[in-house]
Protein backbone atom coordinates (compact mmCIF):
# COMPACT_ATOMS: atom_id res chain seq x y z
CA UNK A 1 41.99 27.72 17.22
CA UNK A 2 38.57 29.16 18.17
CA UNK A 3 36.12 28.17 21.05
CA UNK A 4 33.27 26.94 20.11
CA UNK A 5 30.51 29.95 21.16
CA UNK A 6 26.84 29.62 21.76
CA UNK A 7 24.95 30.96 19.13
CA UNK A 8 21.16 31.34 20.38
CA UNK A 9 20.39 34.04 23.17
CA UNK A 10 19.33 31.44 25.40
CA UNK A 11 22.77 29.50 24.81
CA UNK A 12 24.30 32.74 25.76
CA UNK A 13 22.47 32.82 29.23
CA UNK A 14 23.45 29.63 29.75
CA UNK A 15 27.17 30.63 29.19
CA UNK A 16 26.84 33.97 31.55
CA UNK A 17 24.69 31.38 34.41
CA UNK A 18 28.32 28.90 33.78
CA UNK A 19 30.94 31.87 33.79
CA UNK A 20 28.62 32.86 37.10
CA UNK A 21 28.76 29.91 39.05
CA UNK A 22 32.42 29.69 38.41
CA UNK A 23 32.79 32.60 39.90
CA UNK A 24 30.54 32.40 42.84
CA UNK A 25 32.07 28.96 43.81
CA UNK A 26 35.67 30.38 43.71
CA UNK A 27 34.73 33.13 45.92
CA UNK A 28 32.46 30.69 48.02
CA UNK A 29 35.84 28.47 48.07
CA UNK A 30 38.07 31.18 49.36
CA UNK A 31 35.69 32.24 52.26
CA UNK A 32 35.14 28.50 53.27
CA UNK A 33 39.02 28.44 53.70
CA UNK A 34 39.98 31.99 55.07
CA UNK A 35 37.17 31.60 57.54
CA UNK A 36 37.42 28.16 58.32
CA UNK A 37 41.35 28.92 58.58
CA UNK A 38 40.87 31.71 60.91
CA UNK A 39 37.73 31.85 62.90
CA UNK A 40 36.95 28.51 63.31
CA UNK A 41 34.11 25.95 62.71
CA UNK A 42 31.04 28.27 63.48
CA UNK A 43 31.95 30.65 61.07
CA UNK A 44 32.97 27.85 58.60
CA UNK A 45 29.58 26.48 58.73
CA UNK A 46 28.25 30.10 58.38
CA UNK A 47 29.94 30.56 55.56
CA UNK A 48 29.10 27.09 54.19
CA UNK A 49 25.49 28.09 54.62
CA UNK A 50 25.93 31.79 53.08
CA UNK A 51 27.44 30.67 50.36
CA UNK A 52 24.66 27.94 49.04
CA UNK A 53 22.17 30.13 49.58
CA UNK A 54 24.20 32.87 47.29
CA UNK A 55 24.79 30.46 44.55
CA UNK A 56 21.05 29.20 44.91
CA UNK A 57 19.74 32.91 44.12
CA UNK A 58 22.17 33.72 41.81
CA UNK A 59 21.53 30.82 39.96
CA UNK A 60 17.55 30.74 40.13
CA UNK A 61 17.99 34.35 38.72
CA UNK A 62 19.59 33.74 35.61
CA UNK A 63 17.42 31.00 34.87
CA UNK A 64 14.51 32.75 34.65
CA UNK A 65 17.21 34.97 32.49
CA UNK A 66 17.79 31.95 30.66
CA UNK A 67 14.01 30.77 30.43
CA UNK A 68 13.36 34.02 28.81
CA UNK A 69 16.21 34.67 26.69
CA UNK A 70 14.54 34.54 23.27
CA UNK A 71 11.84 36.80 24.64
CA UNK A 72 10.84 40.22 23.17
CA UNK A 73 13.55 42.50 24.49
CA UNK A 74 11.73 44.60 26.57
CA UNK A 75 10.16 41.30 28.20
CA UNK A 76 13.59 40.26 28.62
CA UNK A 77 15.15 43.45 29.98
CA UNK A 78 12.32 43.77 32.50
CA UNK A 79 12.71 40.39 34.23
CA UNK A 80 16.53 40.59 33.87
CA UNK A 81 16.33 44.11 36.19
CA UNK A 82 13.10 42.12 38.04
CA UNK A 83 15.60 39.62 38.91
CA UNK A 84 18.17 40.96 39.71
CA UNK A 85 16.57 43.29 42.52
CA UNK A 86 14.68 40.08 44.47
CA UNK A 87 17.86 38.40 44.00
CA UNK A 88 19.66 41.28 45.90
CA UNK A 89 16.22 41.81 48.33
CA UNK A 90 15.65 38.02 48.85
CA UNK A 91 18.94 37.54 49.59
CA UNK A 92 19.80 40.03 51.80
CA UNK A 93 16.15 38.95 53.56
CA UNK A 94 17.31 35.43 53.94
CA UNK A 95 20.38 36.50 55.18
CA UNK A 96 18.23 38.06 57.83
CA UNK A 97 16.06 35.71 58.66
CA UNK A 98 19.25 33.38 59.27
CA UNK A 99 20.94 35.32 61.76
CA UNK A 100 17.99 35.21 63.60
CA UNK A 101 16.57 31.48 63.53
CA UNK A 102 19.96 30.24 64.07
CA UNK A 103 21.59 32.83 66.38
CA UNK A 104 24.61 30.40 66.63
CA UNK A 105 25.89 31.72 62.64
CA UNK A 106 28.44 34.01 62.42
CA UNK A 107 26.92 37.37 61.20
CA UNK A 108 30.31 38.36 60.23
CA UNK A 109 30.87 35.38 58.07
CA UNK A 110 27.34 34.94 56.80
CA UNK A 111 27.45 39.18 55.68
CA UNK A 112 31.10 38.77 54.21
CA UNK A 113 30.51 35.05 52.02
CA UNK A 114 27.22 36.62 50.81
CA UNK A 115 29.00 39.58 49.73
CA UNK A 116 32.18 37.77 48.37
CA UNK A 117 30.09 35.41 46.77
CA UNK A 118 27.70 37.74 44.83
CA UNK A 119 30.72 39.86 43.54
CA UNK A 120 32.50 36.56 42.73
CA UNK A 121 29.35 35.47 40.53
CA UNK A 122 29.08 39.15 38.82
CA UNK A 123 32.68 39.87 38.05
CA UNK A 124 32.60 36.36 36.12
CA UNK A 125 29.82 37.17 34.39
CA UNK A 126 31.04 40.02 33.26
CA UNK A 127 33.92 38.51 32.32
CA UNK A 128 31.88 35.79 30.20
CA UNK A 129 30.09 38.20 28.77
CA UNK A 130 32.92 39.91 27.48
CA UNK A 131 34.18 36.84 25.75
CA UNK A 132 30.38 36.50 24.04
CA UNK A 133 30.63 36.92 20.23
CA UNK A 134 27.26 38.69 19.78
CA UNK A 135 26.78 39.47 16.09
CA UNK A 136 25.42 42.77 15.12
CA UNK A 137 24.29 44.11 12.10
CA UNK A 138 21.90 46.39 10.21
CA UNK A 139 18.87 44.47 8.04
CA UNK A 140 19.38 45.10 4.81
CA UNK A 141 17.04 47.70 3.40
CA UNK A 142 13.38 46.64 2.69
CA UNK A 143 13.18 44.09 5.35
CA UNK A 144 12.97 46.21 8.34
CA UNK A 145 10.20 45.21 10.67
């Protein structure tokens, strides 16, 4: 039995943005509980409050992934790398900007969920990607553009 696997580049950005998220919210899960479990309320809310604002960058980032998916390549390599750095920058900005508004969070917690959170969301990607059944081929001769 096969799985059924997207066949457009934008259904394949979709499937990397799912494979992401799933990721992200099991490492958001496991820092809600091991600091909610062992530093208490403060840091569980710090981590509650990392961790949406992970997932809400990751996932803003591949949707402008997704959005341009069918792009030229180039177009779509350049906003994929574009992306990916203010979604590193603006996070780690907003992580900032957090610790300071609300001096209350847990830096430790808000520094380790954002951390746990974005390798959570990568290492599934990666893992969805590698699952992706990307065809590849040579044009036949005479249609080459």
């Amino acid at each position: 039995m096969t799985r059924r696997q997207p066949k457009t580049n934008r259904g394949r950005a979709w499937w990397l943005l799912a494979g992401g998220a799933i990721g992200g919210v099991a490492a958001w899960s496991l820092a809600l509980v091991g600091f909610g479990a062992t530093q208490g309320t403060v840091a569980l809310a710090s981590a509650a409050l990392a961790g949406v604002t992970t997932l809400a960058f990751f996932a803003l980032g591949q949707l402008v992934q997704v959005s341009l998916a069918e792009a030229d390549p180039m177009i779509s390599m350049m906003s994929a790398m574009l992306s990916y750095v203010v979604r590193v920058g603006g996070l780690v900005l907003v992580s900032l900007v957090l610790t300071k508004v609300l001096p209350d969070l847990n830096g430790l917690a808000v520094a380790l969920t954002v951390i746990a959170v974005a390798l959570g969301w990568i290492a599934a990607e990666i893992w969805a990607f590698t699952r992706l059944r990307i065809p590849a081929f040579d044009p036949p001769q005479g249609q080459m553009h």
